[in-house]
N, C-alpha and C. Protein backbone atom coordinates (compact mmCIF):
# COMPACT_ATOMS: atom_id res chain seq x y z
N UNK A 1 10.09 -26.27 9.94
CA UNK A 1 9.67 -26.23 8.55
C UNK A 1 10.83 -25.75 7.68
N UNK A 2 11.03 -26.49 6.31
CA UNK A 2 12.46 -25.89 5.71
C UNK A 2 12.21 -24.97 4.85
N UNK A 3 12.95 -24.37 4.42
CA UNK A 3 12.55 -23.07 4.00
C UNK A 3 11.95 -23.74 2.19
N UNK A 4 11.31 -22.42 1.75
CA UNK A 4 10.85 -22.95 0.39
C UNK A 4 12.21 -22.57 -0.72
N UNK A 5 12.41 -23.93 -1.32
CA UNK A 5 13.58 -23.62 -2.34
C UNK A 5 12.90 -22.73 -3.56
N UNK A 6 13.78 -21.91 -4.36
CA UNK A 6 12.80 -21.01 -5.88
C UNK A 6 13.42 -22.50 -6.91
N UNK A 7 12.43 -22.06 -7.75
CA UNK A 7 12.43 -23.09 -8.57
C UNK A 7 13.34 -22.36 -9.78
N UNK A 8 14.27 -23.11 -10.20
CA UNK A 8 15.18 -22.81 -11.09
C UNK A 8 14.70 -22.56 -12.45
N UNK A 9 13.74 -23.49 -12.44
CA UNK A 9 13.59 -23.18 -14.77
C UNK A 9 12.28 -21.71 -14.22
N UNK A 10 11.63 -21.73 -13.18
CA UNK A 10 11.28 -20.18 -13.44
C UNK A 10 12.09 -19.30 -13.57
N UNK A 11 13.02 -18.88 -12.39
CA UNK A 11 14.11 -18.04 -12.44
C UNK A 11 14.87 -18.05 -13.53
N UNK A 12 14.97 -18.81 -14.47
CA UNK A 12 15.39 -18.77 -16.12
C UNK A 12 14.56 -17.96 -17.12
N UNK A 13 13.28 -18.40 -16.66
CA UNK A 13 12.32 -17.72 -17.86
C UNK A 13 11.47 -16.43 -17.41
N UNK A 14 11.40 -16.35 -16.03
CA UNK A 14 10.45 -15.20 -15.72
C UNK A 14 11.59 -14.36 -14.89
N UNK A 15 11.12 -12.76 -14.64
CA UNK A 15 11.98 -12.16 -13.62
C UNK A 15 10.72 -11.16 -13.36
N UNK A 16 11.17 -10.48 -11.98
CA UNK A 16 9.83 -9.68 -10.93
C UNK A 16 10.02 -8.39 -11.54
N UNK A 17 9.52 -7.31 -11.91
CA UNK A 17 9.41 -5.87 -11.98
C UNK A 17 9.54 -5.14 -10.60
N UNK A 18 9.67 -3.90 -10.74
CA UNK A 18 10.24 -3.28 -9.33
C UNK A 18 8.77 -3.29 -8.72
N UNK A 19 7.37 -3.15 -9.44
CA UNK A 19 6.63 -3.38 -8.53
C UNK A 19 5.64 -4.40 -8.63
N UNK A 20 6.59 -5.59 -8.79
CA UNK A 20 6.12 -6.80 -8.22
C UNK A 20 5.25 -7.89 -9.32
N UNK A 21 5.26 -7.05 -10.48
CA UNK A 21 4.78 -8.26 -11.58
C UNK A 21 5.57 -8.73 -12.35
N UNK A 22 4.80 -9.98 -12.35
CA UNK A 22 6.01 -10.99 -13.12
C UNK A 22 5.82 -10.90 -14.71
N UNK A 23 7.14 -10.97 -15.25
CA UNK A 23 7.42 -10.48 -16.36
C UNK A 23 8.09 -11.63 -17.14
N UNK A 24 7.47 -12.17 -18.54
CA UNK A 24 7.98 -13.24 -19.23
C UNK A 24 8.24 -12.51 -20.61
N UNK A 25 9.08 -13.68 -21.60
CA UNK A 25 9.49 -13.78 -22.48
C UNK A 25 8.27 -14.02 -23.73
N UNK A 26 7.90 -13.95 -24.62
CA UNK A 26 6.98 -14.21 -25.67
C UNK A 26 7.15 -15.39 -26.58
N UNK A 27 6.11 -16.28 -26.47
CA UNK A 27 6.09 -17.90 -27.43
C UNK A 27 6.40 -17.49 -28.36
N UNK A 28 6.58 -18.19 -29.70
CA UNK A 28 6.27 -18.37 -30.64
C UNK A 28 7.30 -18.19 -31.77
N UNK A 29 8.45 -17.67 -31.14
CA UNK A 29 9.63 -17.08 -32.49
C UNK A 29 10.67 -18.08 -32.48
N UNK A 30 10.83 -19.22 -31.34
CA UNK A 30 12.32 -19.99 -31.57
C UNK A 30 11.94 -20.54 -32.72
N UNK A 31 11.05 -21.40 -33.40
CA UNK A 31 11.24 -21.76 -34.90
C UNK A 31 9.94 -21.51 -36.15
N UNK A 32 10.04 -22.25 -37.34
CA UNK A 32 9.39 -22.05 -38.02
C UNK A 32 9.27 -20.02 -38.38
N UNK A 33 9.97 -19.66 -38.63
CA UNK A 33 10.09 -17.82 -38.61
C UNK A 33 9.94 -17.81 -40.11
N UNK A 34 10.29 -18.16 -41.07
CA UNK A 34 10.90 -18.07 -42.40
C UNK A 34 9.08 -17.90 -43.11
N UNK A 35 7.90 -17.96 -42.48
CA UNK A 35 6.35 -17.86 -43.42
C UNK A 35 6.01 -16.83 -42.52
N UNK A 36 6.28 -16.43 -40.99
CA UNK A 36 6.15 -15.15 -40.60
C UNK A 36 6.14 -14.21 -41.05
N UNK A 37 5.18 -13.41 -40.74
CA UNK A 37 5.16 -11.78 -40.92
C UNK A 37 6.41 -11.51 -40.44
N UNK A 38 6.96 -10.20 -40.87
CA UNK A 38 7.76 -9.38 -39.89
C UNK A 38 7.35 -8.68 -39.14
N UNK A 39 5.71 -8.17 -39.21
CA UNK A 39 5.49 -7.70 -38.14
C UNK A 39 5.19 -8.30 -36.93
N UNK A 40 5.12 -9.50 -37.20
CA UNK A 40 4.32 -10.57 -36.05
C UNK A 40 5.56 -10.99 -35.38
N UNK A 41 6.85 -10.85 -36.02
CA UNK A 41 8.03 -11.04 -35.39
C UNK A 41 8.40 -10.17 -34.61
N UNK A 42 8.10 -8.84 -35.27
CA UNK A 42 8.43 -7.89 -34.36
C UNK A 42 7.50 -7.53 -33.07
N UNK A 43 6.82 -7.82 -33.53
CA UNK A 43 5.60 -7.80 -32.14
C UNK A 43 5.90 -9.07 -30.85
N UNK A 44 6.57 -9.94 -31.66
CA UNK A 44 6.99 -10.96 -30.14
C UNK A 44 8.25 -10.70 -29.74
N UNK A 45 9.09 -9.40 -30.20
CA UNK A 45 10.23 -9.36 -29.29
C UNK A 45 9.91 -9.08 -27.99
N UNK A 46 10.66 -8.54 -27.11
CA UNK A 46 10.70 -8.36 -25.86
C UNK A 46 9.60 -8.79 -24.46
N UNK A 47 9.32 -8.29 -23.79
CA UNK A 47 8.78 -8.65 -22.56
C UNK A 47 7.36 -8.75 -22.26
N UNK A 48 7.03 -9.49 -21.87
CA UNK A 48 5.18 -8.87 -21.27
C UNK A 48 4.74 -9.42 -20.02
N UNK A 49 3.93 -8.69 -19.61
CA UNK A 49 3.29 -8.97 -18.27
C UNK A 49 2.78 -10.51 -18.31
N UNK A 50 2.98 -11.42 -17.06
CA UNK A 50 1.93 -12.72 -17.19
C UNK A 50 0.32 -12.34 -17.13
N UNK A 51 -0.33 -13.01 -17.11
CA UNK A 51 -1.40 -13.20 -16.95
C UNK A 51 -2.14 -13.24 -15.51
N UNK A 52 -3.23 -12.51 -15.19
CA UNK A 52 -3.41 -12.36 -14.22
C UNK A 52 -3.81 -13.99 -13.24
N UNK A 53 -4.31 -14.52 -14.24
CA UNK A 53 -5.01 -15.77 -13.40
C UNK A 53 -3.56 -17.05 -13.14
N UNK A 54 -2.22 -16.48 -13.69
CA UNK A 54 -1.47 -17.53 -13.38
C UNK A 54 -0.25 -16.66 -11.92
N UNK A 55 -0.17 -15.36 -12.34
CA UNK A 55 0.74 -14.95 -11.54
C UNK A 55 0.83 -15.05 -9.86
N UNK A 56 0.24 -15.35 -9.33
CA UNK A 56 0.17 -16.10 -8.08
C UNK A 56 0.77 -17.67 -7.73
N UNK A 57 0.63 -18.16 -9.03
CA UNK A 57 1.68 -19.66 -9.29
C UNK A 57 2.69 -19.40 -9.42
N UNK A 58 3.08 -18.16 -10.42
CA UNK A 58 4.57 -17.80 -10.60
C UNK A 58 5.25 -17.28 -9.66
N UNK A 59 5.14 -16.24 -8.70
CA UNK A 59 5.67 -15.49 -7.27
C UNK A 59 5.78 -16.60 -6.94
N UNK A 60 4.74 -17.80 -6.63
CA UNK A 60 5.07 -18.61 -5.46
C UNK A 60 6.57 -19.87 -5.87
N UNK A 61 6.58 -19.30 -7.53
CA UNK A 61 7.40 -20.29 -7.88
C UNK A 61 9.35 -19.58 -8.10
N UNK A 62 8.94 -18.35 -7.85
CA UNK A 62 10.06 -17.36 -7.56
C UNK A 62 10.47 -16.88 -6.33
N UNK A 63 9.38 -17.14 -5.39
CA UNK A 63 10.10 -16.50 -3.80
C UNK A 63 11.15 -17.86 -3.45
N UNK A 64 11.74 -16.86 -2.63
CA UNK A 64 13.20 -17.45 -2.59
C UNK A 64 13.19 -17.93 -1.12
C-alpha cells in the first residue's frame, strides 16, 4: 500500500495546533473591504479553530 501523500492547497491554508486542532485563516476580507465595518475587519484578522463536523476531513487531508 503507498503511503498517503498530504495534500498541498491544505498545507497552504490550514496548519495543526500543538494539541492537534486544525487551525484556519478567516473568509471574507480579500475583497470588497472599502463598505466594511472596521470592526468586522478587525474581527476577521487572525486564526480560528475549524469546525467540528469538518475537522476529521482536514487531519486526513494534512497527515503526511
Amino acid at each position: 500500500m503507498p503511503k498517503m501523500k498530504t495534500k498541498k492547497c491544505a498545507t497552504k491554508r490550514m496548519k495543526t495546533s500543538a494539541t492537534g486542532k486544525v487551525m484556519r485563516s478567516q473568509a471574507g476580507k480579500a475583497h470588497l473591504n472599502g463598505y466594511k465595518p472596521r470592526t468586522r475587519k478587525r474581527n476577521l484578522r487572525g486564526i480560528t479553530v475549524t469546525d467540528s463536523t469538518v475537522t476529521k476531513t482536514m487531519q486526513r487531508m494534512l497527515q503526511a
